[in-house]
Protein backbone atom coordinates (compact mmCIF):
# COMPACT_ATOMS: atom_id res chain seq x y z
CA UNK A 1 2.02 1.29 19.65
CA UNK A 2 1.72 -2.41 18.79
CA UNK A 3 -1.85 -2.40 18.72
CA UNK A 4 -1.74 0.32 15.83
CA UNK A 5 0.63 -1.39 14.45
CA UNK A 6 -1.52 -4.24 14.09
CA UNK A 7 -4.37 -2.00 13.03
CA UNK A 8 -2.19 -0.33 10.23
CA UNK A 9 -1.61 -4.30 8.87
CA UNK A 10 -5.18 -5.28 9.26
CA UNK A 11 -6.03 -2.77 7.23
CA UNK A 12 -3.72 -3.38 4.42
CA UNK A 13 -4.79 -6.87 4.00
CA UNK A 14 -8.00 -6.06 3.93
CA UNK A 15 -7.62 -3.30 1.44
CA UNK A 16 -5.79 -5.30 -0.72
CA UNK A 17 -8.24 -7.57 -0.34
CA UNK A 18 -10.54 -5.02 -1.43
CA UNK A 19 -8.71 -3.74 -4.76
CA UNK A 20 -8.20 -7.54 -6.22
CA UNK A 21 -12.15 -7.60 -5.48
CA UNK A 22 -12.71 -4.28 -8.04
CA UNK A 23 -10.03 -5.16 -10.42
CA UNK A 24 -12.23 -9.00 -10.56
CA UNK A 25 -15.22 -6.84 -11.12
CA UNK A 26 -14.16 -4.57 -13.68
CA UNK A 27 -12.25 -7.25 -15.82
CA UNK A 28 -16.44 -9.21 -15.55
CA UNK A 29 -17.54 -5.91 -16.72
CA UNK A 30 -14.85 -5.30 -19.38
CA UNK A 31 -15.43 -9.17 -20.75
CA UNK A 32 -19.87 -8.69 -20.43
CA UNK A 33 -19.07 -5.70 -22.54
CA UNK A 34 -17.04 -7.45 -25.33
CA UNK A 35 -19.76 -10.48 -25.22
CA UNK A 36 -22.02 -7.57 -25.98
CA UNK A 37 -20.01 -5.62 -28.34
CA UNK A 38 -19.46 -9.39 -30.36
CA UNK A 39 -23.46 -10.46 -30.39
CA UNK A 40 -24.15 -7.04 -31.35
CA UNK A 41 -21.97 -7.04 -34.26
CA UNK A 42 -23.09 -10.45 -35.28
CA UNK A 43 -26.48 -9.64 -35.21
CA UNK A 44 -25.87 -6.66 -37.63
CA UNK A 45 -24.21 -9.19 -40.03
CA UNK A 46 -26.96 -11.17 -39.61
CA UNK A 47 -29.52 -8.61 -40.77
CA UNK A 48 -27.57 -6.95 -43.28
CA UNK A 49 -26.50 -10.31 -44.88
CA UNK A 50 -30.07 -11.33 -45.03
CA UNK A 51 -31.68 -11.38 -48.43
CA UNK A 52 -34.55 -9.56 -48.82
């Protein structure tokens, strides 16, 4: 009983563990994409600012 008790904890830490790890990796994702997004759109200024 204590030993699955013990089990049952171990396992919570370590799945919390696990979610802050995927919530760190899609907030990178969400912030590469935005990087992206903002280079792209300067880019496109870029070009369309141009003169020809």
């Amino acid at each position: 009983m204590v030993a699955g008790s013990w089990r049952d904890f171990a396992v919570a830490v370590l799945t919390a563990f696990r979610r802050r790890d995927q919530r760190a990796i899609a907030e990178e994702r969400r912030r590469a994409v935005e990087r992206l997004a903002e280079e792209t759109i300067r880019e496109h200024r870029r070009a369309t600012d141009a003169p020809e």
